[in-house]
PDB file of N, CA and C in Angstrom:
ATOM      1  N   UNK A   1       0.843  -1.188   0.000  1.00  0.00           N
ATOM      2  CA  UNK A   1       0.000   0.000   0.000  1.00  0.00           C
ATOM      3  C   UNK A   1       0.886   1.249   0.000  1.00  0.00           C
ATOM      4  N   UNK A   2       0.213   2.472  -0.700  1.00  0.00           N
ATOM      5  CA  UNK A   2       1.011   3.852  -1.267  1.00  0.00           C
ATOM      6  C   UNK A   2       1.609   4.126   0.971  1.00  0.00           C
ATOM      7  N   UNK A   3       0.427   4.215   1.500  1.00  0.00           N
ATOM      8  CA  UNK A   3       1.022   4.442   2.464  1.00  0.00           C
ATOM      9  C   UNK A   3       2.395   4.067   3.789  1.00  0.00           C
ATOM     10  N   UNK A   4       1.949   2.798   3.493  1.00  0.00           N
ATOM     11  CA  UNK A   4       3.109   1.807   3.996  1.00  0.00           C
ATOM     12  C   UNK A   4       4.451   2.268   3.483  1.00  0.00           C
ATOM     13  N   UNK A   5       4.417   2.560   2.225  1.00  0.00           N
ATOM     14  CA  UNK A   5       5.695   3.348   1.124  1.00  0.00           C
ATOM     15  C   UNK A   5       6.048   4.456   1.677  1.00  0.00           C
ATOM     16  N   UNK A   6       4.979   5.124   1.986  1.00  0.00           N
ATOM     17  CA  UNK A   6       5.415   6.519   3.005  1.00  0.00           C
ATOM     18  C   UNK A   6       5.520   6.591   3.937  1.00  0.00           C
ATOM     19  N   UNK A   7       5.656   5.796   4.571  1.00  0.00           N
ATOM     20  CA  UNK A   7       6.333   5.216   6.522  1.00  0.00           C
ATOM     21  C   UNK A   7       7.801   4.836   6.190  1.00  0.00           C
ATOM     22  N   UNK A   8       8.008   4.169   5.377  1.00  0.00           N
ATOM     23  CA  UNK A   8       9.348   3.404   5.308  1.00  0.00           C
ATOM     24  C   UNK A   8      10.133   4.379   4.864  1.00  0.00           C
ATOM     25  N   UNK A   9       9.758   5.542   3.530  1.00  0.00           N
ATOM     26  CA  UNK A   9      10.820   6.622   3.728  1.00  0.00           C
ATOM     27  C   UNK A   9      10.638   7.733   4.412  1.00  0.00           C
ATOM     28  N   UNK A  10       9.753   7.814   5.306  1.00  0.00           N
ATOM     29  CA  UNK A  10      10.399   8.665   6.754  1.00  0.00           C
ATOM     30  C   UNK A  10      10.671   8.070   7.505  1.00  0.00           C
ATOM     31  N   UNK A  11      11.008   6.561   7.654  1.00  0.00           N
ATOM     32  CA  UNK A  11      11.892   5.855   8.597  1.00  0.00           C
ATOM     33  C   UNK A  11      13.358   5.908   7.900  1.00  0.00           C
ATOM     34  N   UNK A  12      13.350   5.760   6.645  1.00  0.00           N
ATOM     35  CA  UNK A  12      14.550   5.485   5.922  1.00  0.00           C
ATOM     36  C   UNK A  12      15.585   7.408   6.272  1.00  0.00           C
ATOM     37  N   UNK A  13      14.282   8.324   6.590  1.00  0.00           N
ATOM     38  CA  UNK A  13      15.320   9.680   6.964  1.00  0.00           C
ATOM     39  C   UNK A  13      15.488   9.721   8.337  1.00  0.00           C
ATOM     40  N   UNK A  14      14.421   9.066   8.981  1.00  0.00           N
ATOM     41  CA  UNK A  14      14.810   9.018  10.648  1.00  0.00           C
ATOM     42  C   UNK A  14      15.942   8.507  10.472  1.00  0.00           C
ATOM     43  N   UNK A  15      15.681   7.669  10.282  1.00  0.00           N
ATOM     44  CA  UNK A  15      17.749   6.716   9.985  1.00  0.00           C
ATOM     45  C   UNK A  15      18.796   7.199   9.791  1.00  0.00           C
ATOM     46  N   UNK A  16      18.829   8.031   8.882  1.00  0.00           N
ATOM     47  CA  UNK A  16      19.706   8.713   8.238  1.00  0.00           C
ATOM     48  C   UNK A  16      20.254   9.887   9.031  1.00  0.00           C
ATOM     49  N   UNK A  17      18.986  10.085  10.018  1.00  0.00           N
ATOM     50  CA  UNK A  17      18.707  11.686  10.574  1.00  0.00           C
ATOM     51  C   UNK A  17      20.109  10.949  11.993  1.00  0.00           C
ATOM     52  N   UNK A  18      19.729   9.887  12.368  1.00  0.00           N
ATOM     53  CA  UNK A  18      19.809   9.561  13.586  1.00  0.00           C
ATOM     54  C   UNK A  18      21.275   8.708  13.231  1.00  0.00           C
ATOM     55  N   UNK A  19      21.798   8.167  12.396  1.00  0.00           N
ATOM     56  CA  UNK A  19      23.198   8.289  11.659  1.00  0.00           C
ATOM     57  C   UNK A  19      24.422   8.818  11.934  1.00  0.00           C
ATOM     58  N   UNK A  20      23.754  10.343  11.714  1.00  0.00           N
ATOM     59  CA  UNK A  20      24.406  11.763  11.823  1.00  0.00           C
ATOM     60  C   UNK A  20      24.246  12.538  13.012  1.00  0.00           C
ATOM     61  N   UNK A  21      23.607  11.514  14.392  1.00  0.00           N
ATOM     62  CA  UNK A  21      22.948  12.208  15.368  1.00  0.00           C
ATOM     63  C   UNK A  21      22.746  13.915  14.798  1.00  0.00           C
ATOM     64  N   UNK A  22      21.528  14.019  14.414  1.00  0.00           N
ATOM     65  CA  UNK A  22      20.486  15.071  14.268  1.00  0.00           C
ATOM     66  C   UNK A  22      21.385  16.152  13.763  1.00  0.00           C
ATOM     67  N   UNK A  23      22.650  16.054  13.592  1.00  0.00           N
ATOM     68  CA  UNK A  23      23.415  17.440  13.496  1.00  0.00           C
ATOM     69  C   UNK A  23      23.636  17.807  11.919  1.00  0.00           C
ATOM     70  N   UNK A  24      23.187  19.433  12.640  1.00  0.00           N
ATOM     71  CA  UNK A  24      22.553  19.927  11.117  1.00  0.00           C
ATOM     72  C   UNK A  24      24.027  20.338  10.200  1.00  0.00           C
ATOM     73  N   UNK A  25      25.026  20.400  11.339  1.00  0.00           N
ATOM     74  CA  UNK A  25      26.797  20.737  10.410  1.00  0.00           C
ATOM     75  C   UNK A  25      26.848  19.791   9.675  1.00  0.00           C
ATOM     76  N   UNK A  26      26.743  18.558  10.170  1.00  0.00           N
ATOM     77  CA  UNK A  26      26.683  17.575   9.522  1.00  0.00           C
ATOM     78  C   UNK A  26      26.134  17.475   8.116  1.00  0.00           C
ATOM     79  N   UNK A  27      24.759  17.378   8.105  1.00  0.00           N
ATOM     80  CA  UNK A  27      23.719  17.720   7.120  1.00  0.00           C
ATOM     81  C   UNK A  27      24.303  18.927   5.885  1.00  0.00           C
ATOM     82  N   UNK A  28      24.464  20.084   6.333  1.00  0.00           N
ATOM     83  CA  UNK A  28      25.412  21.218   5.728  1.00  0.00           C
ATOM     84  C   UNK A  28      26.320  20.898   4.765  1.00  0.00           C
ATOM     85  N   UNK A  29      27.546  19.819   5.511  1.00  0.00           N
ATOM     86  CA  UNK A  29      28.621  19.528   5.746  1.00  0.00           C
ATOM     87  C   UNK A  29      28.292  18.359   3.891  1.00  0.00           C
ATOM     88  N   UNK A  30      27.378  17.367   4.706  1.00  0.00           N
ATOM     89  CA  UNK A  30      27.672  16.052   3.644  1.00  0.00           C
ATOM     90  C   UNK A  30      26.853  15.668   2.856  1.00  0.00           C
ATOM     91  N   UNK A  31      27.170  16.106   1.514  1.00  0.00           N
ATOM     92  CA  UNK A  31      26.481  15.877   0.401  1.00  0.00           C
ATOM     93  C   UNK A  31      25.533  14.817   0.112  1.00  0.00           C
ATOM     94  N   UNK A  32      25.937  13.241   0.588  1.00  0.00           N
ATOM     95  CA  UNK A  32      25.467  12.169   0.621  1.00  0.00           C
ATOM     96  C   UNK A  32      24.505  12.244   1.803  1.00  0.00           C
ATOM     97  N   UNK A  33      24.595  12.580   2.697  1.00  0.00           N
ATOM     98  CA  UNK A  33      23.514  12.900   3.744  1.00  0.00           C
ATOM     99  C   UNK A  33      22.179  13.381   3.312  1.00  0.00           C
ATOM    100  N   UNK A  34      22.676  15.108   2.932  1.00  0.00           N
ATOM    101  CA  UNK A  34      21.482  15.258   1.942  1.00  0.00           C
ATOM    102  C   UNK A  34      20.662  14.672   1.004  1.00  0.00           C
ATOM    103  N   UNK A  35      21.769  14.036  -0.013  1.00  0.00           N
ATOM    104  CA  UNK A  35      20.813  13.747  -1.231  1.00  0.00           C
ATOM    105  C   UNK A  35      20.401  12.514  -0.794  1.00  0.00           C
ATOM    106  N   UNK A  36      20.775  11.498   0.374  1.00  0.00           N
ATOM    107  CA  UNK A  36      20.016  10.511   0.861  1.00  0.00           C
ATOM    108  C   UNK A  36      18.394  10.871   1.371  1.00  0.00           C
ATOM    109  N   UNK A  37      18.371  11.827   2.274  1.00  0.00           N
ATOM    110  CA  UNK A  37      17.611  12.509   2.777  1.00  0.00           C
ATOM    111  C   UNK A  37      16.491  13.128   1.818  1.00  0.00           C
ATOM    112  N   UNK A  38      16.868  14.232   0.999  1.00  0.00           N
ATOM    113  CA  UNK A  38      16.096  14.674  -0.229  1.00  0.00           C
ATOM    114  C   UNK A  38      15.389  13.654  -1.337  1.00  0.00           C
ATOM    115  N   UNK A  39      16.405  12.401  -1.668  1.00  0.00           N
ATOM    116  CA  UNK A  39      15.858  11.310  -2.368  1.00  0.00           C
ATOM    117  C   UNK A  39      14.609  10.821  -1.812  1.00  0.00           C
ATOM    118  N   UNK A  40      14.331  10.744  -0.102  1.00  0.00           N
ATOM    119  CA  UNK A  40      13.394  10.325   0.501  1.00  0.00           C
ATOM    120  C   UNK A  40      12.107  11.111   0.212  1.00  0.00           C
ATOM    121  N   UNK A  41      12.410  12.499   0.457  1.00  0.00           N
ATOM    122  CA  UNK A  41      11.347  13.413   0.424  1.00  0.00           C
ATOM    123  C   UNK A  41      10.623  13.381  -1.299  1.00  0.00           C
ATOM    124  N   UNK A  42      11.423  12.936  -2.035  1.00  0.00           N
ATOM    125  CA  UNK A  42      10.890  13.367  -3.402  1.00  0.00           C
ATOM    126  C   UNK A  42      10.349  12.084  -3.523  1.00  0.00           C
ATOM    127  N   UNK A  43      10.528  10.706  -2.810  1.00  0.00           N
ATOM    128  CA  UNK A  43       9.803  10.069  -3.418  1.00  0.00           C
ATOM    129  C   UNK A  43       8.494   9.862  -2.696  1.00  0.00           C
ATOM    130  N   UNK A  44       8.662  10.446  -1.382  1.00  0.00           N
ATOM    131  CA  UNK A  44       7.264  10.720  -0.895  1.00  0.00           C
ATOM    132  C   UNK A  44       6.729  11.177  -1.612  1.00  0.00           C
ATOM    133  N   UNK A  45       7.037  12.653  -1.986  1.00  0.00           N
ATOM    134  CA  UNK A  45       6.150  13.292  -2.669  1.00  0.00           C
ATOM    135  C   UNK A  45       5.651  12.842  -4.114  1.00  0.00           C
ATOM    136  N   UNK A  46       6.310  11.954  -5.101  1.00  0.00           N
ATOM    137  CA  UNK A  46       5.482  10.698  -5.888  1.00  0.00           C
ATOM    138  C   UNK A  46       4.788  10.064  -5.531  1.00  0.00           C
ATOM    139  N   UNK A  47       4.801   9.058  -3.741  1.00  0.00           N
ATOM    140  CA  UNK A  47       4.188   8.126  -3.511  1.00  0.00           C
ATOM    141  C   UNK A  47       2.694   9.035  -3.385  1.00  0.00           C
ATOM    142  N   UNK A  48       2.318  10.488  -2.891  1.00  0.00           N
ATOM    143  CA  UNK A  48       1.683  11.217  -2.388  1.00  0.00           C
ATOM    144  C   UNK A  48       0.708  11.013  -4.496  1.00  0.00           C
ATOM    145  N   UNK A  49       0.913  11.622  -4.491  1.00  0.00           N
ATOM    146  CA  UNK A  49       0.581  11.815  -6.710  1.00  0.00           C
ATOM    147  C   UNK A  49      -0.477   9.797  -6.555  1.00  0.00           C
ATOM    148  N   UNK A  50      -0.084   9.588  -5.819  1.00  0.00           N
ATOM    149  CA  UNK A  50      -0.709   8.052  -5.867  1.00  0.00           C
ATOM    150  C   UNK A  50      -1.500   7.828  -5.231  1.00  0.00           C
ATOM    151  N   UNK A  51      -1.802   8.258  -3.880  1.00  0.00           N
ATOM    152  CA  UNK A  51      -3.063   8.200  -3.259  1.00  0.00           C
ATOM    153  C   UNK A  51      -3.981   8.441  -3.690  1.00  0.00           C
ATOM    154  N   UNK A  52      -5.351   8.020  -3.472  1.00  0.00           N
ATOM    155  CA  UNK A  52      -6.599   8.010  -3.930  1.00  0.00           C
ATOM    156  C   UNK A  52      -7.516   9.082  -3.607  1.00  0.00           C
ATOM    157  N   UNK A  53      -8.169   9.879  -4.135  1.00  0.00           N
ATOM    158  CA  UNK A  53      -8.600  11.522  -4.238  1.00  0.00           C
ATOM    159  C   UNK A  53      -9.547  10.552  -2.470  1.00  0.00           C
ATOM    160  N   UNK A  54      -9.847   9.726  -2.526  1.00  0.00           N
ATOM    161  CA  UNK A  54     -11.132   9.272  -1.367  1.00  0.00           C
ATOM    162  C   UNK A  54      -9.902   9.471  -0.040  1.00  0.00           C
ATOM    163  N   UNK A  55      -8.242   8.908   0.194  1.00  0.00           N
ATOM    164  CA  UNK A  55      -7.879   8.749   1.337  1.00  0.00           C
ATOM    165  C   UNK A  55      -7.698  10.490   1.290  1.00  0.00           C
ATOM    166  N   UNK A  56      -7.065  10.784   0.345  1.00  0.00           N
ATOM    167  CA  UNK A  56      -7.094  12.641   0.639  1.00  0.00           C
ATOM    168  C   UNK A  56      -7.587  13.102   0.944  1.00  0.00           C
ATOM    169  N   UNK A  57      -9.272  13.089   0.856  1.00  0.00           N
ATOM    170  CA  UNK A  57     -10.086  14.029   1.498  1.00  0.00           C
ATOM    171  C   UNK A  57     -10.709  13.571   2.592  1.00  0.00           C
ATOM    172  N   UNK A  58     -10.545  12.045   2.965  1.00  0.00           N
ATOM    173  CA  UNK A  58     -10.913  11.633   4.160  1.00  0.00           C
ATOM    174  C   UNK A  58      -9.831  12.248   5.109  1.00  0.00           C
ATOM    175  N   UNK A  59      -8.589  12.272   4.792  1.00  0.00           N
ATOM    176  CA  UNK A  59      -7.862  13.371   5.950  1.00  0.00           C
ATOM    177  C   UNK A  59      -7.143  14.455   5.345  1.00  0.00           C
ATOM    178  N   UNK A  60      -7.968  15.227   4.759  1.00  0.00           N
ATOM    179  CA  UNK A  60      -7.843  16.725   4.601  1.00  0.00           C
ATOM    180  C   UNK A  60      -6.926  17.411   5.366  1.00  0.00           C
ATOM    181  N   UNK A  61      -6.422  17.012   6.747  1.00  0.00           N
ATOM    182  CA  UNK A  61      -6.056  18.095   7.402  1.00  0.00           C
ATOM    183  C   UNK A  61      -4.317  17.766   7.280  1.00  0.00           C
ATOM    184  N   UNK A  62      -3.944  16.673   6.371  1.00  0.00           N
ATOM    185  CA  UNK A  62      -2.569  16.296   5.925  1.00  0.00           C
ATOM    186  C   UNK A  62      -2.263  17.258   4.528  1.00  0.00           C
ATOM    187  N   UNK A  63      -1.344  18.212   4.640  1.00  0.00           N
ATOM    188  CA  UNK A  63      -1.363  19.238   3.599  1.00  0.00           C
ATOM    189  C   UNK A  63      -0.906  18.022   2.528  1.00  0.00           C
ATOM    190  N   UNK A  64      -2.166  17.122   1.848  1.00  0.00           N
ATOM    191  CA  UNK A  64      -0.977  16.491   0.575  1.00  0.00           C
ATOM    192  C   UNK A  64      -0.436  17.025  -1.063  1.00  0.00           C
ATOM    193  N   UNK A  65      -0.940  18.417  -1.038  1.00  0.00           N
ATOM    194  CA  UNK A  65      -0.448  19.388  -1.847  1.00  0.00           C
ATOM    195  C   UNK A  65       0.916  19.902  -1.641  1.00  0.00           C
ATOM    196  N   UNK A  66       0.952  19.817  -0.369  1.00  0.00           N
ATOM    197  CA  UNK A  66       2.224  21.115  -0.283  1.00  0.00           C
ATOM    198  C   UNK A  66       2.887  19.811  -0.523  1.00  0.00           C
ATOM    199  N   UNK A  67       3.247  18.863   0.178  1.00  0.00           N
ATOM    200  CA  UNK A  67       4.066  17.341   0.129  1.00  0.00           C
ATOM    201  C   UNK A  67       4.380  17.045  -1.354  1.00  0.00           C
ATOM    202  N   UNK A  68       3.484  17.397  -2.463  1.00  0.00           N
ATOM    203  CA  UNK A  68       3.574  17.141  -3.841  1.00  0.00           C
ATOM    204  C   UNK A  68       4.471  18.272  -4.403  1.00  0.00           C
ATOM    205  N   UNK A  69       4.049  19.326  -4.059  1.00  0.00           N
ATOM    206  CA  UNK A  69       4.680  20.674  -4.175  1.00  0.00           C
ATOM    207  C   UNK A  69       6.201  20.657  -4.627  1.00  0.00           C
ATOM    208  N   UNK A  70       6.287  20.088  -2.403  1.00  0.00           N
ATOM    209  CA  UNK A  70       7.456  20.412  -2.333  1.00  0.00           C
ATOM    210  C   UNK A  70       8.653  19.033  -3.217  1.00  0.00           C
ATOM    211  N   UNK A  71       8.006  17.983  -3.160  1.00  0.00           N
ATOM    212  CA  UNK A  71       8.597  17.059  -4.171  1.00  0.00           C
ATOM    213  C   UNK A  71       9.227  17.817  -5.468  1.00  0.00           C
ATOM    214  N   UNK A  72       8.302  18.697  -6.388  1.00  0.00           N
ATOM    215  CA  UNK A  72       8.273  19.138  -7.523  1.00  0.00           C
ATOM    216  C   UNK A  72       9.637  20.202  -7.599  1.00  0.00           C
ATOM    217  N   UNK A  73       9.528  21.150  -6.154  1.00  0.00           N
ATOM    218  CA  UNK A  73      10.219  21.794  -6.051  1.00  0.00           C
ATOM    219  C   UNK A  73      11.844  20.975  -6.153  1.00  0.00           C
ATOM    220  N   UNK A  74      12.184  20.377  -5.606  1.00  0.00           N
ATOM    221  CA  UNK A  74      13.310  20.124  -4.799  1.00  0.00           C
ATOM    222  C   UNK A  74      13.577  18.899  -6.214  1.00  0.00           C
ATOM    223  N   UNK A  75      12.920  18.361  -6.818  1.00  0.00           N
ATOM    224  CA  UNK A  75      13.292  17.922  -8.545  1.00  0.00           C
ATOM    225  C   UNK A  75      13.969  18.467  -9.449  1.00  0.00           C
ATOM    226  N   UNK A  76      12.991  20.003  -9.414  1.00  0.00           N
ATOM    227  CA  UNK A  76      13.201  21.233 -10.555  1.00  0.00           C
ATOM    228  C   UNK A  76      14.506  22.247 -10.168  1.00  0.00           C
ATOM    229  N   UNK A  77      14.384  22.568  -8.491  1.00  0.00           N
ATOM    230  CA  UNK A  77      15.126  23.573  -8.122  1.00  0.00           C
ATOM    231  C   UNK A  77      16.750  22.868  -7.329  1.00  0.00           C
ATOM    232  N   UNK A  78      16.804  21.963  -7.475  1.00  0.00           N
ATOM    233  CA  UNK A  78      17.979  21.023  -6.731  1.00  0.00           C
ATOM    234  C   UNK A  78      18.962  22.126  -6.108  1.00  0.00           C
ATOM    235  N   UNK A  79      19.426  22.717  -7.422  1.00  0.00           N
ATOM    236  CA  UNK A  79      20.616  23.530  -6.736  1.00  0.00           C
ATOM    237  C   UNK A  79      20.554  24.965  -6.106  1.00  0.00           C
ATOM    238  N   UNK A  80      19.373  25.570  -5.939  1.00  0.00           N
ATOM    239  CA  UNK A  80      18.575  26.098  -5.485  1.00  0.00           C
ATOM    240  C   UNK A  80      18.031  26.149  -4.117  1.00  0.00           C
ATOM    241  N   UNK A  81      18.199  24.713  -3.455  1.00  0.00           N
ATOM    242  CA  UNK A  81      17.154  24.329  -2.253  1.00  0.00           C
ATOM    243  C   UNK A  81      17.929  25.179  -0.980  1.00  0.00           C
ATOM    244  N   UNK A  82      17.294  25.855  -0.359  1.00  0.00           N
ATOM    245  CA  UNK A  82      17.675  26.237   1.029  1.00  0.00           C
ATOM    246  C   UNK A  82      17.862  25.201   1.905  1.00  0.00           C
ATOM    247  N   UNK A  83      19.067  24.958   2.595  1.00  0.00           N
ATOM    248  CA  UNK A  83      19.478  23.456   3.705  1.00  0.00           C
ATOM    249  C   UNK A  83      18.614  23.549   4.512  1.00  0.00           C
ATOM    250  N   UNK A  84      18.437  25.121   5.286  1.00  0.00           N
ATOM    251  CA  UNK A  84      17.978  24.883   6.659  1.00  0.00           C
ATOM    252  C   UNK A  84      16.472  25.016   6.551  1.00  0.00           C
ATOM    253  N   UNK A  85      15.557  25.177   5.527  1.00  0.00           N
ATOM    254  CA  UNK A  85      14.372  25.052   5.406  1.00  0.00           C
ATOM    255  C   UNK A  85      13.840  23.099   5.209  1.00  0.00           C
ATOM    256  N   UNK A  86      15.400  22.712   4.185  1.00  0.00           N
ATOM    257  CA  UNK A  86      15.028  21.223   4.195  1.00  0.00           C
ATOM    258  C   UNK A  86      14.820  20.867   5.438  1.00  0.00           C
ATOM    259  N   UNK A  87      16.429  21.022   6.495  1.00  0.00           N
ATOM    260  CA  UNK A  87      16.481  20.492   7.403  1.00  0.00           C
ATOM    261  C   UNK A  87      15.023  20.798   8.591  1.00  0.00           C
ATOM    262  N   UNK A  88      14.448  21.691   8.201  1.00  0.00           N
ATOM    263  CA  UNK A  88      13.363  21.871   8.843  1.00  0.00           C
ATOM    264  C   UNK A  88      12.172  21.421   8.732  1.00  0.00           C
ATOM    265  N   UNK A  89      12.301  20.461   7.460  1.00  0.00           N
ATOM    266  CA  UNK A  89      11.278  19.751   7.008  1.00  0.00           C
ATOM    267  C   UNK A  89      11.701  17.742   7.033  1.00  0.00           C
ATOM    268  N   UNK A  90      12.738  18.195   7.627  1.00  0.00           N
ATOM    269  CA  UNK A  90      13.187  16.638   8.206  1.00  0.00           C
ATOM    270  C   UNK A  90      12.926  16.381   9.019  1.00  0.00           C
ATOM    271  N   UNK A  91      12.855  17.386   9.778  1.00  0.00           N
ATOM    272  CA  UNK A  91      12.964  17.521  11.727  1.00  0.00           C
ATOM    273  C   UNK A  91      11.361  17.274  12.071  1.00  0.00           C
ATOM    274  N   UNK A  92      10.568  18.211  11.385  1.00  0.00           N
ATOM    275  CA  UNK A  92       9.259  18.941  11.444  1.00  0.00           C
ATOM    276  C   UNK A  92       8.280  17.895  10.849  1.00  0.00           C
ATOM    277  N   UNK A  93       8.233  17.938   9.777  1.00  0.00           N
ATOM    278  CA  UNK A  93       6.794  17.882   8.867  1.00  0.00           C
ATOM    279  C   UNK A  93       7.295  16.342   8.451  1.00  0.00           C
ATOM    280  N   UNK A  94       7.953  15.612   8.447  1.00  0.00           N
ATOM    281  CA  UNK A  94       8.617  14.352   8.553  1.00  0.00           C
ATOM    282  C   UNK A  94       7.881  13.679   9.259  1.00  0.00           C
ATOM    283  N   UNK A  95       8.484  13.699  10.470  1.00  0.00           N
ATOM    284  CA  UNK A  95       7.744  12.551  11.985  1.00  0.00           C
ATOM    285  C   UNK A  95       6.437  12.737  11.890  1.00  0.00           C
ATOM    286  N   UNK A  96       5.864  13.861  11.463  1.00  0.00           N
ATOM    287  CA  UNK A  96       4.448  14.623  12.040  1.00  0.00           C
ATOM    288  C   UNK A  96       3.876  13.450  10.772  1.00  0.00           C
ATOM    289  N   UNK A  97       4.187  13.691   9.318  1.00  0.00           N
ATOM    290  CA  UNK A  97       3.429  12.917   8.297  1.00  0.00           C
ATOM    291  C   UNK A  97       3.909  11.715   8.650  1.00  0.00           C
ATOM    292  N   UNK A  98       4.489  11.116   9.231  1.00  0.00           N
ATOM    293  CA  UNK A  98       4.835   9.390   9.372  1.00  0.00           C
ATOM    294  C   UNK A  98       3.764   9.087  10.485  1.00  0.00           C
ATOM    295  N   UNK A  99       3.316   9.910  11.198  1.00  0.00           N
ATOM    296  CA  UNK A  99       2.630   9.675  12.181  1.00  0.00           C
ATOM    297  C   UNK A  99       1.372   9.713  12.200  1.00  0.00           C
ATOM    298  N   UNK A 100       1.029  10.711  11.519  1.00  0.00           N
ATOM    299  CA  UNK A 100      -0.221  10.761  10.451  1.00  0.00           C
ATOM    300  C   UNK A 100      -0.844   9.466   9.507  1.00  0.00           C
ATOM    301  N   UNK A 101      -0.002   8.756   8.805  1.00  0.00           N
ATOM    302  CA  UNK A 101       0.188   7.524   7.694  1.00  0.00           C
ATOM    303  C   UNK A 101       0.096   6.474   8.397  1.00  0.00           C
ATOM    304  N   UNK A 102       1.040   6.797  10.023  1.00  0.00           N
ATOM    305  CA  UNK A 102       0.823   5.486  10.676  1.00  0.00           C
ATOM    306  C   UNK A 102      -1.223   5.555  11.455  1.00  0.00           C
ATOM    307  N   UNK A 103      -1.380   6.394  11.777  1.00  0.00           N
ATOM    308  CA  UNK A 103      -2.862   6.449  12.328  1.00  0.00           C
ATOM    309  C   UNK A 103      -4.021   5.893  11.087  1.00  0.00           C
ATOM    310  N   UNK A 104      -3.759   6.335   9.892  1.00  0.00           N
ATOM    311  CA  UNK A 104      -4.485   6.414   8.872  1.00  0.00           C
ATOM    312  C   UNK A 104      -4.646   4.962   8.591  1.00  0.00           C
ATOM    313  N   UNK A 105      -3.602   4.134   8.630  1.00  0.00           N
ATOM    314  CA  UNK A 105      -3.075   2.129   8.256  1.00  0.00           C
ATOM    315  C   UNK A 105      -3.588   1.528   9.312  1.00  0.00           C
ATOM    316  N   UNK A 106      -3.841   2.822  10.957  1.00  0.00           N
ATOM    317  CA  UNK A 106      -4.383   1.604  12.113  1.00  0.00           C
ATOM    318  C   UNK A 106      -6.203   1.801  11.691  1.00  0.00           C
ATOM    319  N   UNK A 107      -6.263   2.517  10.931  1.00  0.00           N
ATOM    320  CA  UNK A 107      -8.129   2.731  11.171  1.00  0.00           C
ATOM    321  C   UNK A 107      -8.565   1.263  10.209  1.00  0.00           C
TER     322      UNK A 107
END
């Protein structure tokens, strides 16, 4: 299931996150960190393009626009991307949507 897909890569950045214990020099610092990290987010944001218009609006209150968005963004704009806005979307909006995906798989 699309969702199950989107647990495993915000476990696959918890991992990554927790690797590097959380440190954002780090992150800054190592290229492979990032694009491990960013690879995750963009393919969320594909797995997201796959959900069914019915689980989307049954939980509306999961921005799955901006999640597509920001996929699109971070495709198109690579060399472009602000670190500490990513890293703020590793930290942040990460755990929060894994946690979300996980509630959604227990109903």
């Amino acid at each position: 299931m699309v969702l199950n897909k989107i647990v495993e890569y915000c476990l696959r950045i918890e991992n990554n996150l927790s690797r590097y214990a959380y440190n954002f020099e780090s992150f800054e610092r190592e290229y492979l960190f990032q694009d491990a990290c960013c690879m995750c987010v963009v393919q969320i944001g594909e797995l997201v393009s796959q959900l069914s218009e019915e689980i989307k609006e049954q939980n509306s209150a999961i921005p799955w626009r901006i999640i597509k968005d920001t996929r699109n963004f971070y495709v198109h704009s690579y060399g472009s991307i602000d670190v500490s806005s990513v890293w703020n979307t590793l930290l942040y909006d990460i755990p929060e949507l894994k946690n979300a995906c996980e509630t959604i798989l227990q109903k």
